[in-house]
Protein backbone atom coordinates (compact mmCIF):
# COMPACT_ATOMS: atom_id res chain seq x y z
CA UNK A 1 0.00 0.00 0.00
CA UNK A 2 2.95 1.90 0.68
CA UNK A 3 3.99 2.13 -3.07
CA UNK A 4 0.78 2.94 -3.94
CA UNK A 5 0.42 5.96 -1.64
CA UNK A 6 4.04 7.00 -2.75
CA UNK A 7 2.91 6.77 -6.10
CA UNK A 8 -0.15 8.98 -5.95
CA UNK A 9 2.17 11.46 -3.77
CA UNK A 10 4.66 11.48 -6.91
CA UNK A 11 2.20 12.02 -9.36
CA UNK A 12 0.48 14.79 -7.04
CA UNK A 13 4.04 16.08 -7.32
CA UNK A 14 4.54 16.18 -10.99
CA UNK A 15 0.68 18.08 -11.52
CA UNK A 16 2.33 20.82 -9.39
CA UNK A 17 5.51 21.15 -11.14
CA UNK A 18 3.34 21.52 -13.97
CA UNK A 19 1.16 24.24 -12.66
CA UNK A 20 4.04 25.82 -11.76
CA UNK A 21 5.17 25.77 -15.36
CA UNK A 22 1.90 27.14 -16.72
CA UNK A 23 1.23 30.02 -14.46
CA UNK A 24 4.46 31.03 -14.72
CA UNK A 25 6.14 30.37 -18.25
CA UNK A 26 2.84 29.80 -20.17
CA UNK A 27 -0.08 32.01 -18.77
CA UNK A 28 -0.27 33.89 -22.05
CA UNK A 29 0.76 31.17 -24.32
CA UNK A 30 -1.98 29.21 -26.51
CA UNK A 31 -1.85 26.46 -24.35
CA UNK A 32 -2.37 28.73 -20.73
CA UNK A 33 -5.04 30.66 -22.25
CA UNK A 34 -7.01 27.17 -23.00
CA UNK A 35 -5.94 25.63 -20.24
CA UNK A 36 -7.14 28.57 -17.84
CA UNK A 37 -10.27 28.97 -20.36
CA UNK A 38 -9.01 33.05 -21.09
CA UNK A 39 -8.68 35.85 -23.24
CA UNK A 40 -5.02 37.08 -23.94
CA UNK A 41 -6.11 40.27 -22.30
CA UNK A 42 -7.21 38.41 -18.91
CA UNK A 43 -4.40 36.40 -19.05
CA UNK A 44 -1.75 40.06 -19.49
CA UNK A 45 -3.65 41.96 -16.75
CA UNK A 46 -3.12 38.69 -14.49
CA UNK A 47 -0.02 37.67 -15.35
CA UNK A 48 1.82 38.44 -12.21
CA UNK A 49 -0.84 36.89 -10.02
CA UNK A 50 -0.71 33.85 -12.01
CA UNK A 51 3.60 33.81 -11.45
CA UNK A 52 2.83 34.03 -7.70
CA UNK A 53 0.20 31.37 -7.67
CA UNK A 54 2.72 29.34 -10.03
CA UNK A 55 5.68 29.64 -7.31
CA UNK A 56 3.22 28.24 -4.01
CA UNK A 57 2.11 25.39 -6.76
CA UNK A 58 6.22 24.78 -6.93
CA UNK A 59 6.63 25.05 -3.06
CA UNK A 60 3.93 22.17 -2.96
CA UNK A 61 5.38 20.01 -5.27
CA UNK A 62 8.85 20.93 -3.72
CA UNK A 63 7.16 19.66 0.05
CA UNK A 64 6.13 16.49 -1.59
CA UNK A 65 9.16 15.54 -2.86
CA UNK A 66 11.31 16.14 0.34
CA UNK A 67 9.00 14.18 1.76
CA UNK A 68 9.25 11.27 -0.81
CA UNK A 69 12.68 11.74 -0.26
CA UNK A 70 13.08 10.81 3.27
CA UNK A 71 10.69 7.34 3.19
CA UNK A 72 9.40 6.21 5.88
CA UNK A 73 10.68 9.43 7.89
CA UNK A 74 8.78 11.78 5.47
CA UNK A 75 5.47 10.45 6.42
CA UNK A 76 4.16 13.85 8.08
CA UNK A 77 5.96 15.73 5.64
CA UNK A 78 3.63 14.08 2.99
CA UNK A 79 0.51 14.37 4.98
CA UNK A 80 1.22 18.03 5.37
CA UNK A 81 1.38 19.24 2.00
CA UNK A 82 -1.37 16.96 0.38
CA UNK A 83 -3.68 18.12 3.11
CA UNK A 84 -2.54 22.08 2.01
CA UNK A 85 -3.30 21.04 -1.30
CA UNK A 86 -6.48 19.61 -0.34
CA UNK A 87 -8.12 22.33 1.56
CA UNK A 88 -6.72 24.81 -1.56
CA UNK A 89 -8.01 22.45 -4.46
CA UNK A 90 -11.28 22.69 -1.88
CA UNK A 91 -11.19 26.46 -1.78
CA UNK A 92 -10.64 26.97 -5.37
CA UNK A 93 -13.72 24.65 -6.28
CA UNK A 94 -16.23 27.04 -3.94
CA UNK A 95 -14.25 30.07 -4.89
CA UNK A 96 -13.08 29.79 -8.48
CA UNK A 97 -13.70 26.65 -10.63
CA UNK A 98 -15.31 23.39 -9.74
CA UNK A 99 -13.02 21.35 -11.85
CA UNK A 100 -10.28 22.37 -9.70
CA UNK A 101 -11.63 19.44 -7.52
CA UNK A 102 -11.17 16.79 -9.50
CA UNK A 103 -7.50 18.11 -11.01
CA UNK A 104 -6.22 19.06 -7.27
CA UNK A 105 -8.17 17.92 -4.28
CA UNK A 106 -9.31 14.44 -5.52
CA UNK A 107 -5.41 13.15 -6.33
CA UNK A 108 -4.44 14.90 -3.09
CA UNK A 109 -7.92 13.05 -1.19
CA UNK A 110 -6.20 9.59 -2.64
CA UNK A 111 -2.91 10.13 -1.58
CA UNK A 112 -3.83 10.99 1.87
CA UNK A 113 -5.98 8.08 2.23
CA UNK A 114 -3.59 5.67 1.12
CA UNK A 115 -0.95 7.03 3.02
CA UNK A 116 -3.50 6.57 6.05
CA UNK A 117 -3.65 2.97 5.12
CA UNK A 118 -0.05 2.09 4.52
């Protein structure tokens, strides 16, 4: 179960990294504006917002991975930063976009509970 979990947690990981890379190299590229569902003038006159939201997305995926990185000792570490992303993916489904849910707080939901079973 333990592989499993760890799995999940790197894969949580990588969606992260990639946020990271979209809100901050790729907002107002074709494939940020589709992505985000925006104009290219929403996506200039948030621009910066979307570099600072892309830089906590890297600290996430930068949490998982030292935790990853220390096994069995990295357990908290884990359970820490999927339940952050969690109760954001949760926020930005109320607040934002409901499909943020099922990209964000669903994989984080599954790597929490298998870590809980491991």
């Amino acid at each position: 179960m333990l592989v499993a979990a760890n799995i999940v947690v790197g894969i949580v990981a990588l969606l992260h990294f990639y946020f990271l890379v979209l809100e901050m190299f790729l907002w107002e590229k074709p494939i940020g504006l589709r992505t985000f569902r925006q104009t290219q003038g929403a996506a200039k006159a948030t621009k910066v917002l979307a570099a600072n939201q892309g830089l906590y997305n890297g600290f996430l995926a930068a949490g998982l991975c030292w935790g990853l990185m220390l096994g069995s000792a990295g357990l908290g570490i884990k359970v820490f930063f999927l339940g952050c992303i969690l109760i954001a993916g949760l926020f930005g489904a109320i607040t934002a976009n409901r499909r943020i849910l099922f990209i964000q707080s669903i994989p984080a939901a599954l790597g929490l509970g298998l870590l809980m079973l491991s």
